[in-house]
C-alpha atoms as a PDB file:
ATOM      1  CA  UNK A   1      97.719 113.117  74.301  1.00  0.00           C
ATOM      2  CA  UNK A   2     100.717 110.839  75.525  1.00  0.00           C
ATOM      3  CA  UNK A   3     103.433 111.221  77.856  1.00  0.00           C
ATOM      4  CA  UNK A   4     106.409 112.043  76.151  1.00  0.00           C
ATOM      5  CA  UNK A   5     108.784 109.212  76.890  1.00  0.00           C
ATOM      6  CA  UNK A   6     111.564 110.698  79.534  1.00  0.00           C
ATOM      7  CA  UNK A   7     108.758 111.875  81.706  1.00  0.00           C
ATOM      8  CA  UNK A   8     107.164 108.063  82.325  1.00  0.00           C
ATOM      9  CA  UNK A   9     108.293 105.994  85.515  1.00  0.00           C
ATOM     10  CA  UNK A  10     109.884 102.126  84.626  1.00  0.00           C
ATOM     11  CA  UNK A  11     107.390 100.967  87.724  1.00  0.00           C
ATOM     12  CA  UNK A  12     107.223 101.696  91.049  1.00  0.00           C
ATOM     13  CA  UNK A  13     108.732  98.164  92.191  1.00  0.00           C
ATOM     14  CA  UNK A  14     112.079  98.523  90.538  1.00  0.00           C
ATOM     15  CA  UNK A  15     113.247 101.173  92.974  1.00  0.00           C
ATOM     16  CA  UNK A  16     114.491 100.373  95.672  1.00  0.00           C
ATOM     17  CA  UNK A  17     112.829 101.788  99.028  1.00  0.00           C
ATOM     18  CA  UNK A  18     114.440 103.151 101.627  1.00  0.00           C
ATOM     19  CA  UNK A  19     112.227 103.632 104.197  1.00  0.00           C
ATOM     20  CA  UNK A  20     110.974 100.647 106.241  1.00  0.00           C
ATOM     21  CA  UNK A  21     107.200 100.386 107.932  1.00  0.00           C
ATOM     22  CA  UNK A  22     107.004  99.718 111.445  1.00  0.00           C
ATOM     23  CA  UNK A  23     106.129  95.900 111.243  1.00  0.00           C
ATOM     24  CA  UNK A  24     109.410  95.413 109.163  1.00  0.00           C
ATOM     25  CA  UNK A  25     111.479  97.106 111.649  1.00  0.00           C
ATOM     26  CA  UNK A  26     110.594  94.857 114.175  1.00  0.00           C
ATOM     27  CA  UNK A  27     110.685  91.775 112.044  1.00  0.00           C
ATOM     28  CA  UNK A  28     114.433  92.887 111.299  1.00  0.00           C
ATOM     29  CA  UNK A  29     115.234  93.783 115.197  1.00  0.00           C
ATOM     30  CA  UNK A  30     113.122  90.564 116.289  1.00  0.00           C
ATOM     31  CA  UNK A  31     116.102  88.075 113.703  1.00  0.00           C
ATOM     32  CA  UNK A  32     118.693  90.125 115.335  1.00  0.00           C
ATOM     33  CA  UNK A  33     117.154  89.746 118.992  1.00  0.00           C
ATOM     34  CA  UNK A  34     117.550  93.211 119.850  1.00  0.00           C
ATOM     35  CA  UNK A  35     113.635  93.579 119.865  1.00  0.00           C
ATOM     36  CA  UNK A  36     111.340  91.158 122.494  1.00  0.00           C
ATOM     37  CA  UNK A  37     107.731  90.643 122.660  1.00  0.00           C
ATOM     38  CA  UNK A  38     105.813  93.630 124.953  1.00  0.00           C
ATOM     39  CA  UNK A  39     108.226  96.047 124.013  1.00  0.00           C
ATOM     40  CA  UNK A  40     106.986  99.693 122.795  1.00  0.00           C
ATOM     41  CA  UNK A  41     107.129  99.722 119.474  1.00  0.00           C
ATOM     42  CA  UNK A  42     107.300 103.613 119.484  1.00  0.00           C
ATOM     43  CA  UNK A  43     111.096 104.995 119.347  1.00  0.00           C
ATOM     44  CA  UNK A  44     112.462 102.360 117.493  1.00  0.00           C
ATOM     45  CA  UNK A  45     116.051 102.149 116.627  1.00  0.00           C
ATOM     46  CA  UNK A  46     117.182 102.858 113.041  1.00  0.00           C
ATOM     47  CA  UNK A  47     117.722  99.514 110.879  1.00  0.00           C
ATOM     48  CA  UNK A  48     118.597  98.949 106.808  1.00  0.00           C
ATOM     49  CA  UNK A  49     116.744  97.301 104.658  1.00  0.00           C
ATOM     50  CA  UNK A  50     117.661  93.455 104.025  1.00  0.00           C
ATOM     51  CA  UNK A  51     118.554  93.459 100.005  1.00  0.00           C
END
């Protein structure tokens, strides 16, 4: 039996996520210099995702 056509997903890669993991985060804050090495990396401040 097949999936009827409206229910299958174009791909999990096309979408675009919105949520960041914590190594991106820092890799954005770290560019921007408002994160330095030794810092907690626990409370981090909000960022967007780079298009």
């Amino acid at each position: 039996m097949s999936i009827h056509p409206s229910l299958k997903t174009q791909g999990a890669t096309s979408e675009k996520r919105n949520v960041l993991k914590r190594f991106e985060r820092v890799d954005i804050l770290r560019k921007d210099g408002r994160y330095k090495d030794g810092q907690k990396v626990w409370g981090l401040p909000k960022t967007k995702p780079v298009p």
